[in-house]
C-alpha atoms as a PDB file:
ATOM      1  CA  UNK A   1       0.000   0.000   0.000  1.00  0.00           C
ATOM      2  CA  UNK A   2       2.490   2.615   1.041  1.00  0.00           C
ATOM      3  CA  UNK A   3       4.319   2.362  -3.219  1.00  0.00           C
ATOM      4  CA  UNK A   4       0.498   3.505  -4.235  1.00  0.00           C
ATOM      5  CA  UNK A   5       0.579   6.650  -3.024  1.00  0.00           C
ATOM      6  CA  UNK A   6       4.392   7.026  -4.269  1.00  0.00           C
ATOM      7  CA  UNK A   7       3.579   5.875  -7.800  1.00  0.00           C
ATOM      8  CA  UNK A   8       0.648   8.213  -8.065  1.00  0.00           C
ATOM      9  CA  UNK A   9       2.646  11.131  -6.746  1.00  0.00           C
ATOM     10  CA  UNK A  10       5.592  10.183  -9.296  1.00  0.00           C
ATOM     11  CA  UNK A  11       3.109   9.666 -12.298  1.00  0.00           C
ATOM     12  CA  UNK A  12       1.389  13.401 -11.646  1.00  0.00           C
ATOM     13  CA  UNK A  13       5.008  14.955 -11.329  1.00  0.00           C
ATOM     14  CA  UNK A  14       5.559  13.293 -14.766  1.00  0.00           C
ATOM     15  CA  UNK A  15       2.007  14.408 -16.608  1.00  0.00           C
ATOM     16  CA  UNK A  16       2.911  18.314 -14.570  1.00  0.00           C
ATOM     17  CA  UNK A  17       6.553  18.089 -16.097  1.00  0.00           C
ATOM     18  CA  UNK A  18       4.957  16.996 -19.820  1.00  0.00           C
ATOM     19  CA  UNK A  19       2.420  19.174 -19.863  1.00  0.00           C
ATOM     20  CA  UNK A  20       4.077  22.385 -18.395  1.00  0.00           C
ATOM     21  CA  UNK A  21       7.039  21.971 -20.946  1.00  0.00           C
ATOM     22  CA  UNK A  22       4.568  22.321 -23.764  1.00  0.00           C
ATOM     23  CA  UNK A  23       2.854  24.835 -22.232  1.00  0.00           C
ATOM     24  CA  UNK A  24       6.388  26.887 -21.993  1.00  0.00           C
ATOM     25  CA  UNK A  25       7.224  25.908 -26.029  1.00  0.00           C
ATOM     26  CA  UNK A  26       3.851  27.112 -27.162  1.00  0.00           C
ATOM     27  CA  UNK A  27       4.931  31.195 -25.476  1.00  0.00           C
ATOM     28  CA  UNK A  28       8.709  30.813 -26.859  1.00  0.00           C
ATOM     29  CA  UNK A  29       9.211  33.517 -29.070  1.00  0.00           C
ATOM     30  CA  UNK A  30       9.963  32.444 -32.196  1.00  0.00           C
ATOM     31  CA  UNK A  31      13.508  32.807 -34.148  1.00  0.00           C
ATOM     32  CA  UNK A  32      13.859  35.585 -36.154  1.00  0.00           C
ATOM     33  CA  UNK A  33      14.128  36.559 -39.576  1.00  0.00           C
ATOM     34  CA  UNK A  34      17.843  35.858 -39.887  1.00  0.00           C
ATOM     35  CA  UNK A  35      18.119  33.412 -37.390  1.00  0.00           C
ATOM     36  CA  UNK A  36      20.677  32.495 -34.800  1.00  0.00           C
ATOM     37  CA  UNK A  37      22.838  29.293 -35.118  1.00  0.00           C
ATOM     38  CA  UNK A  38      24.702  28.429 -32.402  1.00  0.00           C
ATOM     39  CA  UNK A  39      26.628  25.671 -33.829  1.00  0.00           C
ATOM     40  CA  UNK A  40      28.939  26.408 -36.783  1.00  0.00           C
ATOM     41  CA  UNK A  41      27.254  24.901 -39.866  1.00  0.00           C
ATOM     42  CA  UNK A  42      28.488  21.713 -41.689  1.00  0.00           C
ATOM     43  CA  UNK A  43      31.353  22.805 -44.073  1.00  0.00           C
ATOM     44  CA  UNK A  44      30.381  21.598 -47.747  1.00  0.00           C
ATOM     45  CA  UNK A  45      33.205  23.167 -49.421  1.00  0.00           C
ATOM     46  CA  UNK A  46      36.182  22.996 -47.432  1.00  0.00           C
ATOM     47  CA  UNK A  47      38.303  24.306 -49.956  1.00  0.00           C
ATOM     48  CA  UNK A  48      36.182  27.231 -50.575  1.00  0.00           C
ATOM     49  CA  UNK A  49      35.918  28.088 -46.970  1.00  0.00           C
ATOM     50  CA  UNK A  50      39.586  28.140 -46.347  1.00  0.00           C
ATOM     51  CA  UNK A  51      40.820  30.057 -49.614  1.00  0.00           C
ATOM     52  CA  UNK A  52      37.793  33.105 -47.920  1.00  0.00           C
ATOM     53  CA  UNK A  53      39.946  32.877 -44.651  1.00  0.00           C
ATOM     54  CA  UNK A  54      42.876  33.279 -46.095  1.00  0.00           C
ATOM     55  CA  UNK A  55      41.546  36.529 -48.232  1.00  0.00           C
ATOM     56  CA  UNK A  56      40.429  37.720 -45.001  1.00  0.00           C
ATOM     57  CA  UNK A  57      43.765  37.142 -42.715  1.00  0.00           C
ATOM     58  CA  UNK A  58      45.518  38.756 -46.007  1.00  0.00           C
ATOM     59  CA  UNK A  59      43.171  41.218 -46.157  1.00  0.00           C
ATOM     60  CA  UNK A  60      43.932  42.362 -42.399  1.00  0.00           C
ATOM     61  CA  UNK A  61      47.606  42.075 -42.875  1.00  0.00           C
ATOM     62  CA  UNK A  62      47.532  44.562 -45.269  1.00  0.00           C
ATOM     63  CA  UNK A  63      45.208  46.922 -43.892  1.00  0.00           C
ATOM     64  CA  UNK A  64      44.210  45.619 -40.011  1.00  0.00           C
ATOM     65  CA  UNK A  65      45.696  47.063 -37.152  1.00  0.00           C
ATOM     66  CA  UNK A  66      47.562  44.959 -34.804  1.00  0.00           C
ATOM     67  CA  UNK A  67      44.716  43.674 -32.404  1.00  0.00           C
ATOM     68  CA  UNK A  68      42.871  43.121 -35.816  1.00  0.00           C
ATOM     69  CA  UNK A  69      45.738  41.295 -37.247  1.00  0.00           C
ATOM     70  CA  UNK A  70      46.530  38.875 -34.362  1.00  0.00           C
ATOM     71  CA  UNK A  71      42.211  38.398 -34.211  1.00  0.00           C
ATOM     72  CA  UNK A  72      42.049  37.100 -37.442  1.00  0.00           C
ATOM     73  CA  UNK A  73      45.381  35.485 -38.006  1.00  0.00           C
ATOM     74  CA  UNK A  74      42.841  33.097 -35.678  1.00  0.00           C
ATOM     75  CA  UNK A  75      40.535  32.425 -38.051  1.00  0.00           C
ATOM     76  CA  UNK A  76      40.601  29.053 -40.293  1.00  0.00           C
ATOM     77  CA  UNK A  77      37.509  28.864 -42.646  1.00  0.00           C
ATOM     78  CA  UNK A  78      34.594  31.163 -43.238  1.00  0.00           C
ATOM     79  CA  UNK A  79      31.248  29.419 -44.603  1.00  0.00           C
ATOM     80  CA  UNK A  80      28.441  30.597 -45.878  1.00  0.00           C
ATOM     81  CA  UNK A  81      27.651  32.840 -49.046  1.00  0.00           C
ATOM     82  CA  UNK A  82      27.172  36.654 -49.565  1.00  0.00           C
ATOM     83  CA  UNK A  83      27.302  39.341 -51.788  1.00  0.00           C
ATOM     84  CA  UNK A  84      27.261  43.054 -51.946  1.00  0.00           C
ATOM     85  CA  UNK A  85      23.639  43.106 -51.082  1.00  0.00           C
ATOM     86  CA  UNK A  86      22.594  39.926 -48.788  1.00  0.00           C
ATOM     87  CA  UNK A  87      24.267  36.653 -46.756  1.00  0.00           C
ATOM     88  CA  UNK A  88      25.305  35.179 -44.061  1.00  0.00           C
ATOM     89  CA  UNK A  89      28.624  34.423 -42.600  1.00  0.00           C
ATOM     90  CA  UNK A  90      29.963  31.730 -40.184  1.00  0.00           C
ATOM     91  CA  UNK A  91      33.599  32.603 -38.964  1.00  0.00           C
ATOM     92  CA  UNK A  92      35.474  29.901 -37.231  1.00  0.00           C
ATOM     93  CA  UNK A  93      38.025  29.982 -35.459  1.00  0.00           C
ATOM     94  CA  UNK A  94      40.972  28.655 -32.873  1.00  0.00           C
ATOM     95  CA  UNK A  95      39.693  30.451 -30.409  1.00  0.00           C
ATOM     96  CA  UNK A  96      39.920  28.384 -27.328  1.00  0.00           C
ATOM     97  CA  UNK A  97      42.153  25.805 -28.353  1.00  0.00           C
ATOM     98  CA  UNK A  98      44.460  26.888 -30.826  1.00  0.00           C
ATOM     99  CA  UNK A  99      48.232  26.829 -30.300  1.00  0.00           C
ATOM    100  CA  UNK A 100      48.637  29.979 -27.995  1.00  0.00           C
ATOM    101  CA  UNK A 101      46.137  30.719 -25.479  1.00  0.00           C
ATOM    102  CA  UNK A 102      43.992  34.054 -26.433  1.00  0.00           C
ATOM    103  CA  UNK A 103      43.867  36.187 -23.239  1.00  0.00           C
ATOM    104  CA  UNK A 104      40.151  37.771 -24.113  1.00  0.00           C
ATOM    105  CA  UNK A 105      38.331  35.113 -26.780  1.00  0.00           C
ATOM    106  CA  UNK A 106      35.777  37.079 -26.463  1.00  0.00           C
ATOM    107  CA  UNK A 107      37.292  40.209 -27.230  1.00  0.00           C
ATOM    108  CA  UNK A 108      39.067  38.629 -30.195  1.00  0.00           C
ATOM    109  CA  UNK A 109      35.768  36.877 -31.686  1.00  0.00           C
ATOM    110  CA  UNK A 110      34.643  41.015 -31.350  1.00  0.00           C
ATOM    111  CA  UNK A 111      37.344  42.152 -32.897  1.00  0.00           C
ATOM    112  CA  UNK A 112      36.910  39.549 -36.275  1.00  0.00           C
ATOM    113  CA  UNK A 113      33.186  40.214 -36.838  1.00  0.00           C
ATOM    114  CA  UNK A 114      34.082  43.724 -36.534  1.00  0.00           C
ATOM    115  CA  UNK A 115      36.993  43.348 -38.889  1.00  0.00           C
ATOM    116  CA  UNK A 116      34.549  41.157 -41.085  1.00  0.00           C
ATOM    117  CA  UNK A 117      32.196  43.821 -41.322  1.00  0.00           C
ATOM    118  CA  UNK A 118      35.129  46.208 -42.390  1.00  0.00           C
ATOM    119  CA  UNK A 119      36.435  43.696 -45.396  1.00  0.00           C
ATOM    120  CA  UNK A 120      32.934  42.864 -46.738  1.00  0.00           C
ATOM    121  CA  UNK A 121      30.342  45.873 -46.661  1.00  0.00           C
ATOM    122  CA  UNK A 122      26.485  44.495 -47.334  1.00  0.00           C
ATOM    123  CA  UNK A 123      22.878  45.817 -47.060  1.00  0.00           C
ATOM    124  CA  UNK A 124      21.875  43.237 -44.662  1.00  0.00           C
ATOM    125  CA  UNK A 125      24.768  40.741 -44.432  1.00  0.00           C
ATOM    126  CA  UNK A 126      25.852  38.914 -41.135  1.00  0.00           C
ATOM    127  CA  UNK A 127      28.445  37.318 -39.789  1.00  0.00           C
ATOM    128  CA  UNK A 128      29.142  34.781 -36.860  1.00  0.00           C
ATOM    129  CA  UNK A 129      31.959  33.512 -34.933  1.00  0.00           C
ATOM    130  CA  UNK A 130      32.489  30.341 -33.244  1.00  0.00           C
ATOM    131  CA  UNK A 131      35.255  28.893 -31.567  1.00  0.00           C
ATOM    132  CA  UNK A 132      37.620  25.851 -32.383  1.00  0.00           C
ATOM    133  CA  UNK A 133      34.612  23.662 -30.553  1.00  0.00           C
ATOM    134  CA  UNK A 134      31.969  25.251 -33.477  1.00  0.00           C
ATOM    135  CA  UNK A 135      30.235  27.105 -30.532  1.00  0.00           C
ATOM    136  CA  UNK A 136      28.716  30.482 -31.021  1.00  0.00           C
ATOM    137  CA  UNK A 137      30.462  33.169 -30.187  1.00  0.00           C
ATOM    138  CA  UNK A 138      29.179  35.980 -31.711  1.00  0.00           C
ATOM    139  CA  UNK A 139      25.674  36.027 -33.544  1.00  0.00           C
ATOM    140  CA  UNK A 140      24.313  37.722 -36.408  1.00  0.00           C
ATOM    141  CA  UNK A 141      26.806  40.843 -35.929  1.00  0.00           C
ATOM    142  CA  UNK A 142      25.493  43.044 -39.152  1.00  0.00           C
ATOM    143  CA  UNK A 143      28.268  43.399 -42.342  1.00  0.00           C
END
Protein backbone atom coordinates (compact mmCIF):
# COMPACT_ATOMS: atom_id res chain seq x y z
CA UNK A 1 0.00 0.00 0.00
CA UNK A 2 2.49 2.62 1.04
CA UNK A 3 4.32 2.36 -3.22
CA UNK A 4 0.50 3.51 -4.24
CA UNK A 5 0.58 6.65 -3.02
CA UNK A 6 4.39 7.03 -4.27
CA UNK A 7 3.58 5.88 -7.80
CA UNK A 8 0.65 8.21 -8.07
CA UNK A 9 2.65 11.13 -6.75
CA UNK A 10 5.59 10.18 -9.30
CA UNK A 11 3.11 9.67 -12.30
CA UNK A 12 1.39 13.40 -11.65
CA UNK A 13 5.01 14.95 -11.33
CA UNK A 14 5.56 13.29 -14.77
CA UNK A 15 2.01 14.41 -16.61
CA UNK A 16 2.91 18.31 -14.57
CA UNK A 17 6.55 18.09 -16.10
CA UNK A 18 4.96 17.00 -19.82
CA UNK A 19 2.42 19.17 -19.86
CA UNK A 20 4.08 22.38 -18.39
CA UNK A 21 7.04 21.97 -20.95
CA UNK A 22 4.57 22.32 -23.76
CA UNK A 23 2.85 24.83 -22.23
CA UNK A 24 6.39 26.89 -21.99
CA UNK A 25 7.22 25.91 -26.03
CA UNK A 26 3.85 27.11 -27.16
CA UNK A 27 4.93 31.20 -25.48
CA UNK A 28 8.71 30.81 -26.86
CA UNK A 29 9.21 33.52 -29.07
CA UNK A 30 9.96 32.44 -32.20
CA UNK A 31 13.51 32.81 -34.15
CA UNK A 32 13.86 35.59 -36.15
CA UNK A 33 14.13 36.56 -39.58
CA UNK A 34 17.84 35.86 -39.89
CA UNK A 35 18.12 33.41 -37.39
CA UNK A 36 20.68 32.49 -34.80
CA UNK A 37 22.84 29.29 -35.12
CA UNK A 38 24.70 28.43 -32.40
CA UNK A 39 26.63 25.67 -33.83
CA UNK A 40 28.94 26.41 -36.78
CA UNK A 41 27.25 24.90 -39.87
CA UNK A 42 28.49 21.71 -41.69
CA UNK A 43 31.35 22.81 -44.07
CA UNK A 44 30.38 21.60 -47.75
CA UNK A 45 33.20 23.17 -49.42
CA UNK A 46 36.18 23.00 -47.43
CA UNK A 47 38.30 24.31 -49.96
CA UNK A 48 36.18 27.23 -50.58
CA UNK A 49 35.92 28.09 -46.97
CA UNK A 50 39.59 28.14 -46.35
CA UNK A 51 40.82 30.06 -49.61
CA UNK A 52 37.79 33.11 -47.92
CA UNK A 53 39.95 32.88 -44.65
CA UNK A 54 42.88 33.28 -46.10
CA UNK A 55 41.55 36.53 -48.23
CA UNK A 56 40.43 37.72 -45.00
CA UNK A 57 43.77 37.14 -42.72
CA UNK A 58 45.52 38.76 -46.01
CA UNK A 59 43.17 41.22 -46.16
CA UNK A 60 43.93 42.36 -42.40
CA UNK A 61 47.61 42.07 -42.88
CA UNK A 62 47.53 44.56 -45.27
CA UNK A 63 45.21 46.92 -43.89
CA UNK A 64 44.21 45.62 -40.01
CA UNK A 65 45.70 47.06 -37.15
CA UNK A 66 47.56 44.96 -34.80
CA UNK A 67 44.72 43.67 -32.40
CA UNK A 68 42.87 43.12 -35.82
CA UNK A 69 45.74 41.30 -37.25
CA UNK A 70 46.53 38.88 -34.36
CA UNK A 71 42.21 38.40 -34.21
CA UNK A 72 42.05 37.10 -37.44
CA UNK A 73 45.38 35.48 -38.01
CA UNK A 74 42.84 33.10 -35.68
CA UNK A 75 40.53 32.42 -38.05
CA UNK A 76 40.60 29.05 -40.29
CA UNK A 77 37.51 28.86 -42.65
CA UNK A 78 34.59 31.16 -43.24
CA UNK A 79 31.25 29.42 -44.60
CA UNK A 80 28.44 30.60 -45.88
CA UNK A 81 27.65 32.84 -49.05
CA UNK A 82 27.17 36.65 -49.56
CA UNK A 83 27.30 39.34 -51.79
CA UNK A 84 27.26 43.05 -51.95
CA UNK A 85 23.64 43.11 -51.08
CA UNK A 86 22.59 39.93 -48.79
CA UNK A 87 24.27 36.65 -46.76
CA UNK A 88 25.31 35.18 -44.06
CA UNK A 89 28.62 34.42 -42.60
CA UNK A 90 29.96 31.73 -40.18
CA UNK A 91 33.60 32.60 -38.96
CA UNK A 92 35.47 29.90 -37.23
CA UNK A 93 38.03 29.98 -35.46
CA UNK A 94 40.97 28.66 -32.87
CA UNK A 95 39.69 30.45 -30.41
CA UNK A 96 39.92 28.38 -27.33
CA UNK A 97 42.15 25.81 -28.35
CA UNK A 98 44.46 26.89 -30.83
CA UNK A 99 48.23 26.83 -30.30
CA UNK A 100 48.64 29.98 -28.00
CA UNK A 101 46.14 30.72 -25.48
CA UNK A 102 43.99 34.05 -26.43
CA UNK A 103 43.87 36.19 -23.24
CA UNK A 104 40.15 37.77 -24.11
CA UNK A 105 38.33 35.11 -26.78
CA UNK A 106 35.78 37.08 -26.46
CA UNK A 107 37.29 40.21 -27.23
CA UNK A 108 39.07 38.63 -30.19
CA UNK A 109 35.77 36.88 -31.69
CA UNK A 110 34.64 41.02 -31.35
CA UNK A 111 37.34 42.15 -32.90
CA UNK A 112 36.91 39.55 -36.28
CA UNK A 113 33.19 40.21 -36.84
CA UNK A 114 34.08 43.72 -36.53
CA UNK A 115 36.99 43.35 -38.89
CA UNK A 116 34.55 41.16 -41.08
CA UNK A 117 32.20 43.82 -41.32
CA UNK A 118 35.13 46.21 -42.39
CA UNK A 119 36.44 43.70 -45.40
CA UNK A 120 32.93 42.86 -46.74
CA UNK A 121 30.34 45.87 -46.66
CA UNK A 122 26.48 44.50 -47.33
CA UNK A 123 22.88 45.82 -47.06
CA UNK A 124 21.87 43.24 -44.66
CA UNK A 125 24.77 40.74 -44.43
CA UNK A 126 25.85 38.91 -41.14
CA UNK A 127 28.44 37.32 -39.79
CA UNK A 128 29.14 34.78 -36.86
CA UNK A 129 31.96 33.51 -34.93
CA UNK A 130 32.49 30.34 -33.24
CA UNK A 131 35.26 28.89 -31.57
CA UNK A 132 37.62 25.85 -32.38
CA UNK A 133 34.61 23.66 -30.55
CA UNK A 134 31.97 25.25 -33.48
CA UNK A 135 30.23 27.11 -30.53
CA UNK A 136 28.72 30.48 -31.02
CA UNK A 137 30.46 33.17 -30.19
CA UNK A 138 29.18 35.98 -31.71
CA UNK A 139 25.67 36.03 -33.54
CA UNK A 140 24.31 37.72 -36.41
CA UNK A 141 26.81 40.84 -35.93
CA UNK A 142 25.49 43.04 -39.15
CA UNK A 143 28.27 43.40 -42.34
Amino acid sequence: MKRTPHTAAFLALGAVLLFGTAACTDSAPEADAVGVVEKLPEDTDSAQSEKNAAEFRAWAEKNGNAEEKDAVGRVQRILGEWDSKTGNAYVSTDINGGKSEVKDPQGAANTIAEAFAEWKDSDQGYVSVYDVFGNAMITNHKF
